[in-house]
N, C-alpha and C. Protein backbone atom coordinates (compact mmCIF):
# COMPACT_ATOMS: atom_id res chain seq x y z
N UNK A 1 -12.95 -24.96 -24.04
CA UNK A 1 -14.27 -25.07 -23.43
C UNK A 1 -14.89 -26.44 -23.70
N UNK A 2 -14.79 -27.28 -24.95
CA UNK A 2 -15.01 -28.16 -25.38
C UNK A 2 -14.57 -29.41 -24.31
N UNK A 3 -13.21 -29.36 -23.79
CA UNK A 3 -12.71 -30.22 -22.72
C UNK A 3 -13.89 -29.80 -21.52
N UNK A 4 -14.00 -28.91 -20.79
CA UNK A 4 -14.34 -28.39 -19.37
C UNK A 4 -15.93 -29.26 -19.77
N UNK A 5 -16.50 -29.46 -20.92
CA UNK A 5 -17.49 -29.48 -20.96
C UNK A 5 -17.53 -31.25 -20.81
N UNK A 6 -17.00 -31.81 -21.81
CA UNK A 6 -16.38 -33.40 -21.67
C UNK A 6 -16.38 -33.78 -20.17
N UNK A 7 -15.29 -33.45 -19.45
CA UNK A 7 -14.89 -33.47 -18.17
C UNK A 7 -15.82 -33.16 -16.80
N UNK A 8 -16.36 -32.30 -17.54
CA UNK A 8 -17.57 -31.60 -16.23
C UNK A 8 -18.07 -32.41 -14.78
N UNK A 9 -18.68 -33.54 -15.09
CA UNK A 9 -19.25 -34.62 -14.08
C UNK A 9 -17.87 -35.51 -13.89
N UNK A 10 -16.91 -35.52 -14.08
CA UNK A 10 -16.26 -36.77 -13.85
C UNK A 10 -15.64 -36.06 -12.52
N UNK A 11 -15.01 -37.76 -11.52
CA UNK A 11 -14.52 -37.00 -10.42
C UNK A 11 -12.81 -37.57 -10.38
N UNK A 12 -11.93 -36.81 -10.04
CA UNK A 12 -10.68 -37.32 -9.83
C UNK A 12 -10.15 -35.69 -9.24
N UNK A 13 -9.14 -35.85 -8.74
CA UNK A 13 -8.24 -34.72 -8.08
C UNK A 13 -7.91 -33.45 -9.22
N UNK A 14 -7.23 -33.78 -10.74
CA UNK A 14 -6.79 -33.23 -11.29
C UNK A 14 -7.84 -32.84 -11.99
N UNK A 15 -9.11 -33.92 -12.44
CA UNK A 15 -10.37 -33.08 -13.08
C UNK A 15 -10.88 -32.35 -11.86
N UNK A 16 -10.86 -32.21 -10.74
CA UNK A 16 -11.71 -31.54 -9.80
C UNK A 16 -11.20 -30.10 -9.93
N UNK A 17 -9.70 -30.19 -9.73
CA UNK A 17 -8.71 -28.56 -10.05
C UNK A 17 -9.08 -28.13 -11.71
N UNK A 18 -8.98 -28.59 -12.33
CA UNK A 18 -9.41 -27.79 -13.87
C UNK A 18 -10.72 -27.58 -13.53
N UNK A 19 -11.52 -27.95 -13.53
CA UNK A 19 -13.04 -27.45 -13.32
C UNK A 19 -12.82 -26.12 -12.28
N UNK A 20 -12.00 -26.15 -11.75
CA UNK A 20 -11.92 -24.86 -9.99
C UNK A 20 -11.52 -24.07 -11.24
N UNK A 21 -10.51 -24.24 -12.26
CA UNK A 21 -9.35 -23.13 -12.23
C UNK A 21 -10.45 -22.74 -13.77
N UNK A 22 -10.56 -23.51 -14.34
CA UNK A 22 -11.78 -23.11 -15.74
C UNK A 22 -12.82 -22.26 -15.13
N UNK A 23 -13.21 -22.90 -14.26
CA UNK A 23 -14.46 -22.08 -13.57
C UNK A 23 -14.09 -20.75 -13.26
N UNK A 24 -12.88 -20.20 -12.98
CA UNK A 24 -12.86 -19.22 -12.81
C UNK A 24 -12.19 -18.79 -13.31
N UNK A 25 -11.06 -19.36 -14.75
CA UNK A 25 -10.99 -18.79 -15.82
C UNK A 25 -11.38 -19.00 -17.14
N UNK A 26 -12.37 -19.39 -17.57
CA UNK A 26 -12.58 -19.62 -18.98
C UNK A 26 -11.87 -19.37 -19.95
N UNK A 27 -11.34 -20.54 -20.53
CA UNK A 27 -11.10 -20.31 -21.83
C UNK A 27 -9.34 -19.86 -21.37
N UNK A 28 -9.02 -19.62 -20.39
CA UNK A 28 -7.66 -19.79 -20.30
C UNK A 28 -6.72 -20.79 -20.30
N UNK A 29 -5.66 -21.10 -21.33
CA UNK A 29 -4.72 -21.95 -21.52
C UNK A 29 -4.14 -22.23 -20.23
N UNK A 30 -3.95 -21.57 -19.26
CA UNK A 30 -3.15 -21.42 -17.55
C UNK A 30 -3.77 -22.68 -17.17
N UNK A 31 -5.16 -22.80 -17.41
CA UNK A 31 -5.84 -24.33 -16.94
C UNK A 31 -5.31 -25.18 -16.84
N UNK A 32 -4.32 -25.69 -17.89
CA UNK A 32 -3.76 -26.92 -18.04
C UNK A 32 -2.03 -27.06 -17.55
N UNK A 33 -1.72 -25.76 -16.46
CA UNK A 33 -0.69 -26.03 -16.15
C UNK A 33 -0.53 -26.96 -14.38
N UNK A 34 -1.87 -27.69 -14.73
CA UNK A 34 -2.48 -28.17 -13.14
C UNK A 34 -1.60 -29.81 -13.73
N UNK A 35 -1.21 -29.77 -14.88
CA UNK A 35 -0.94 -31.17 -15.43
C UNK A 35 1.10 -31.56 -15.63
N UNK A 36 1.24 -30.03 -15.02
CA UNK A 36 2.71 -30.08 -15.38
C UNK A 36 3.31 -29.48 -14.00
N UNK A 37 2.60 -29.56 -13.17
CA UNK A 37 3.28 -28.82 -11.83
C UNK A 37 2.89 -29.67 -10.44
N UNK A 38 3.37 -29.66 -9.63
CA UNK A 38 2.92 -30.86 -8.04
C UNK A 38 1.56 -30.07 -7.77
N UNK A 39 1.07 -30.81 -7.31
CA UNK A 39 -0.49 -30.31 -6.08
C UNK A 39 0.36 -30.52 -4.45
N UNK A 40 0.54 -29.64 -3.96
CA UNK A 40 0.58 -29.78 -2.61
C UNK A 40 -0.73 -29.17 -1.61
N UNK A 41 -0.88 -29.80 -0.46
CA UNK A 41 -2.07 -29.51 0.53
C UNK A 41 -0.85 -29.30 1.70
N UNK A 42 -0.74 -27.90 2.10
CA UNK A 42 -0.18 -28.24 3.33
C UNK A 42 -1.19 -28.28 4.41
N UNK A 43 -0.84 -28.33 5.89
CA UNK A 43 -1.51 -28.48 6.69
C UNK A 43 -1.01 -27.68 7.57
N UNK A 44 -1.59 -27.17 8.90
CA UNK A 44 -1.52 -25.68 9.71
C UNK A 44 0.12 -26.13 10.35
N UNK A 45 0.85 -25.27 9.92
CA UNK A 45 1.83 -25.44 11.04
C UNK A 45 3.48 -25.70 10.11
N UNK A 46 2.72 -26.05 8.35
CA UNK A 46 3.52 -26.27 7.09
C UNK A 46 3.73 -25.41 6.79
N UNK A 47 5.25 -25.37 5.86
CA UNK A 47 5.30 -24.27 5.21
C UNK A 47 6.40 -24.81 3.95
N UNK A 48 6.62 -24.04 2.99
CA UNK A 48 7.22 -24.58 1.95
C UNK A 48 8.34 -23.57 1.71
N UNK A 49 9.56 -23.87 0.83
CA UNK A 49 9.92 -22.88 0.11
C UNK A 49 10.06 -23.18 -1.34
N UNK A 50 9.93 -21.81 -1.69
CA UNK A 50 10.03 -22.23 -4.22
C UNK A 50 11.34 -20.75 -3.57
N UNK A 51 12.30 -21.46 -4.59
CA UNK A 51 13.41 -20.54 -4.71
C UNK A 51 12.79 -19.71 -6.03
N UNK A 52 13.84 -18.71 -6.55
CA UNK A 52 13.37 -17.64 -7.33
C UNK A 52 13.38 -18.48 -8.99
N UNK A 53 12.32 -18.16 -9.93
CA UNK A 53 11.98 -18.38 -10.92
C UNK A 53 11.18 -19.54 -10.87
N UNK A 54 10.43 -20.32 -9.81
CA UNK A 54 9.66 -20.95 -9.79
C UNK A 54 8.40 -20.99 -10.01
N UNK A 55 8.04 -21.72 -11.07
CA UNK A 55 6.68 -21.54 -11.11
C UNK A 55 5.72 -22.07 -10.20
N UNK A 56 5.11 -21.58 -9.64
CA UNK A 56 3.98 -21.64 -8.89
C UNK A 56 2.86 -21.25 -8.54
N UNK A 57 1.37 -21.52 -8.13
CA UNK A 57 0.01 -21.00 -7.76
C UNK A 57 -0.21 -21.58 -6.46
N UNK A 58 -0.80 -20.28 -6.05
CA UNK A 58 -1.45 -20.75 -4.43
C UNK A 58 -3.55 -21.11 -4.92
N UNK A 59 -4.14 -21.43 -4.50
CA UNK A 59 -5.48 -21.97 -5.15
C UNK A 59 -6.24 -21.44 -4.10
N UNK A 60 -6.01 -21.90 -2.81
CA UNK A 60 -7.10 -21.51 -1.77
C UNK A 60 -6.48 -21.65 -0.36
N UNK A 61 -7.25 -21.31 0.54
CA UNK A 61 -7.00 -21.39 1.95
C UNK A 61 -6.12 -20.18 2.49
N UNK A 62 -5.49 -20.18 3.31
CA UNK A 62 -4.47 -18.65 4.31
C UNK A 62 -3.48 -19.20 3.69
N UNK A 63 -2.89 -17.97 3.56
CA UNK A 63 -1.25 -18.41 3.16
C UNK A 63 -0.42 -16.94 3.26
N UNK A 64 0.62 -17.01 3.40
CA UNK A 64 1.59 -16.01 3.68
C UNK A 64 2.88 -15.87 2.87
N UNK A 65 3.23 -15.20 1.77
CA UNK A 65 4.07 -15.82 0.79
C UNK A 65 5.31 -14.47 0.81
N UNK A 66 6.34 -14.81 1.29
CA UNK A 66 7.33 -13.92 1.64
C UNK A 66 8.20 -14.06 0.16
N UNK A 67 8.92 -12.66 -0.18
CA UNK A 67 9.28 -12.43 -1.30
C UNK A 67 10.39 -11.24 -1.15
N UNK A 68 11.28 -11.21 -2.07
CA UNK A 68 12.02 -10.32 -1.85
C UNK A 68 11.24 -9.18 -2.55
N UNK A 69 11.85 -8.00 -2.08
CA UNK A 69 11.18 -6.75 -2.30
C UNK A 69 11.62 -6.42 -4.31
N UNK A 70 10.39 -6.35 -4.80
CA UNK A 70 10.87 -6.33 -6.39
C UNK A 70 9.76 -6.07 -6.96
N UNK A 71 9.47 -6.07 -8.39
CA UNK A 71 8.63 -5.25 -9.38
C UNK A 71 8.46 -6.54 -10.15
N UNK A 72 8.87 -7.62 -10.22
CA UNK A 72 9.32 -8.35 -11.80
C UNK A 72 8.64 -9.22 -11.73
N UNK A 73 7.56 -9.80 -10.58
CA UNK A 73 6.11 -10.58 -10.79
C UNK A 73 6.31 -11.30 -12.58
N UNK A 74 6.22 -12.40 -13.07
CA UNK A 74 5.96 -12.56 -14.17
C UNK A 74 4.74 -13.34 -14.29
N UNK A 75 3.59 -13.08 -14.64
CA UNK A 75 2.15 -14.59 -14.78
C UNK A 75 2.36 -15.11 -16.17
N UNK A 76 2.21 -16.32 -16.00
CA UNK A 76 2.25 -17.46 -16.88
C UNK A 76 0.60 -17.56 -17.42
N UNK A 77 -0.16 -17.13 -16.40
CA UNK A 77 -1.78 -17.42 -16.86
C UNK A 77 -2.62 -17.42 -15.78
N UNK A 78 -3.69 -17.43 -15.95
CA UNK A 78 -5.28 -17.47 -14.72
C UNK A 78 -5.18 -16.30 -13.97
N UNK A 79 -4.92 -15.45 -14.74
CA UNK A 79 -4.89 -13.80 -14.66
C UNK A 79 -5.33 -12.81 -15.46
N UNK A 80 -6.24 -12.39 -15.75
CA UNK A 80 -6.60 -10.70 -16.10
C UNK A 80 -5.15 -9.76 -16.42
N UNK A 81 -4.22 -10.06 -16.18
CA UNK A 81 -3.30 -9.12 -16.07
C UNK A 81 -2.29 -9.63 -17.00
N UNK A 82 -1.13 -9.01 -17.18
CA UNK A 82 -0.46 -9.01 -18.33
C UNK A 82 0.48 -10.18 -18.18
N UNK A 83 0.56 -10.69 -19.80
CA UNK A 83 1.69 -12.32 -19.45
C UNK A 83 2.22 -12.14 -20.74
N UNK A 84 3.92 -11.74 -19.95
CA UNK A 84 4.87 -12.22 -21.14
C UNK A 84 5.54 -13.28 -20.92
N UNK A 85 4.95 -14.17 -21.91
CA UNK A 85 5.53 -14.89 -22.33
C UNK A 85 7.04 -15.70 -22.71
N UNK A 86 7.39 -14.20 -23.52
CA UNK A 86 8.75 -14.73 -23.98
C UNK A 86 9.47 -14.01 -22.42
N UNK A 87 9.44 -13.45 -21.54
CA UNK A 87 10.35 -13.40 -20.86
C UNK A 87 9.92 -14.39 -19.64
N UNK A 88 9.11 -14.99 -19.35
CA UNK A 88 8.65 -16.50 -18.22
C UNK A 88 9.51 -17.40 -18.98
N UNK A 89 9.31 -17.86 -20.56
CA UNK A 89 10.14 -19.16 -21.04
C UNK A 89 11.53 -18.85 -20.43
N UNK A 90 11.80 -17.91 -20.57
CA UNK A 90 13.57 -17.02 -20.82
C UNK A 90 14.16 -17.51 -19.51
N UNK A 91 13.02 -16.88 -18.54
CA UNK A 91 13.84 -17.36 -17.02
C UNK A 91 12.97 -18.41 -16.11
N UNK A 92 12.41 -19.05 -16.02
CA UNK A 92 11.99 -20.12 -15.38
C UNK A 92 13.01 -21.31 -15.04
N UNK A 93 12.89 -21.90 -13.79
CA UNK A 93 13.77 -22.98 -13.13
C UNK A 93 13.22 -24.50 -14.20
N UNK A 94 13.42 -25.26 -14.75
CA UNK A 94 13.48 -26.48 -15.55
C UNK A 94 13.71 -27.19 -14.78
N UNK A 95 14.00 -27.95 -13.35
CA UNK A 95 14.28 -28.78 -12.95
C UNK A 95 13.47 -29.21 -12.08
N UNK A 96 13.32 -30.72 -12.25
CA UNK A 96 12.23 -31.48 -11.58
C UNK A 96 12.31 -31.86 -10.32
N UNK A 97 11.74 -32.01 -9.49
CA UNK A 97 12.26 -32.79 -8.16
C UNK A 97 10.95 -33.45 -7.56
N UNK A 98 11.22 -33.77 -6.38
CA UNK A 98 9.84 -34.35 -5.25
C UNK A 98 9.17 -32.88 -5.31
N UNK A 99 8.07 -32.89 -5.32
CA UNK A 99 7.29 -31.55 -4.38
C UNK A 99 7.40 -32.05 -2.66
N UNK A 100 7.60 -33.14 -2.29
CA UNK A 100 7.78 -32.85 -0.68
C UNK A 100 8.66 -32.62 0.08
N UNK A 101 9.77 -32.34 -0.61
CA UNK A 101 11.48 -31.92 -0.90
C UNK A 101 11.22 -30.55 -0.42
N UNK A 102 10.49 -29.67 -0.79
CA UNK A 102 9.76 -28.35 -0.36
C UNK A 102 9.01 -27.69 0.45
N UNK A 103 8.62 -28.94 1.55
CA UNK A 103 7.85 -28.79 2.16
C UNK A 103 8.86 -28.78 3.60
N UNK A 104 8.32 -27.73 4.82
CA UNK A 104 8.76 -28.19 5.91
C UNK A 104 7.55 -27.82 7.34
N UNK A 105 8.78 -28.71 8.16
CA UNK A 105 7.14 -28.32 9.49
C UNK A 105 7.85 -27.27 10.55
N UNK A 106 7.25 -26.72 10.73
CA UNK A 106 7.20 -25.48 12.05
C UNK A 106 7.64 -26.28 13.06
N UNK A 107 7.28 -25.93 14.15
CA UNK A 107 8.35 -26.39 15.63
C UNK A 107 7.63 -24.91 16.62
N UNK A 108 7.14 -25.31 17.31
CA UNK A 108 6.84 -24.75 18.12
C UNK A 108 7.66 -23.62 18.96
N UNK A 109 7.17 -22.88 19.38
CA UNK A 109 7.97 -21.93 20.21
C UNK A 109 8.16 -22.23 21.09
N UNK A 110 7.33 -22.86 22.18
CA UNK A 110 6.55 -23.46 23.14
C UNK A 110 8.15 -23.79 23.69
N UNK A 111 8.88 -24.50 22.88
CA UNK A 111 9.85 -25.77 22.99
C UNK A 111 11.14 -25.50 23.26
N UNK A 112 11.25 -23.89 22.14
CA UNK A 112 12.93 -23.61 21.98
C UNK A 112 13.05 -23.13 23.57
N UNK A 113 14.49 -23.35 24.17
CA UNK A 113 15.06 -22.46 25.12
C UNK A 113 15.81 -21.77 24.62
C-alpha cells in the first residue's frame, strides 16, 4: 500500500496499470505481475493465441477466450478465489518471447471464395 501511495499521481503506462489493478485489488501481491508479463492492446478484428500454461490477464474491453473444456483454472493473483501456488510454479511455461509473436489479424469473410 505504501508503493500505490508513492506512485499515486505519477503518469506512465505501467504506473497507470498498477494503480487499475491495486485499485481493485488492494494489498494484492498479483499487482506487480504487470512488471513481468507483455501489455498487449489489441484492436477490433485481433486476436491472439497463449498456448496451455500461460500466464496471462485480460484487464478490460470484449474479449472472447476459447479454452479447452477442463476444471484446472490455476490464479496466480487479483482474485478473491483460491491460489495455489505451489502447483502454478510446478506448471507454468518459462519461456520468453515477443508478445507480438502472439498476436494475429482476422481476414474478412467478405474475401474468402
Amino acid at each position: 500500500d505504501t508503493l500505490a501511495v508513492r506512485i499515486k499521481d505519477t503518469t506512465d503506462l505501467q504506473i497507470d496499470l498498477f494503480n487499475k489493478v491495486h485499485g481493485e485489488f488492494p494489498g494484492d501481491v498479483g499487482c506487480f505481475v504487470i512488471y513481468f508479463l507483455n501489455h498487449l492492446t489489441l484492436q477490433p478484428g485481433q486476436s491472439m493465441y497463449l498456448g496451455p500454461n500461460v500466464p496471462h490477464a485480460y484487464l478490460s474491453g470484449d474479449c472472447v477466450e476459447c479454452m479447452a473444456n477442463s476444471d484446472n483454472v490455476v490464479r496466480a493473483g487479483l482474485t478473491p478465489k483460491l491460489i495455489d501456488t505451489d502447483t502454478l510454479v510446478g506448471m507454468l511455461e518459462y519461456r520468453c518471447g515477443p508478445a507480438e509473436d502472439r498476436k494475429f489479424t482476422g481476414k474478412s469473410s467478405e474475401n474468402v471464395e
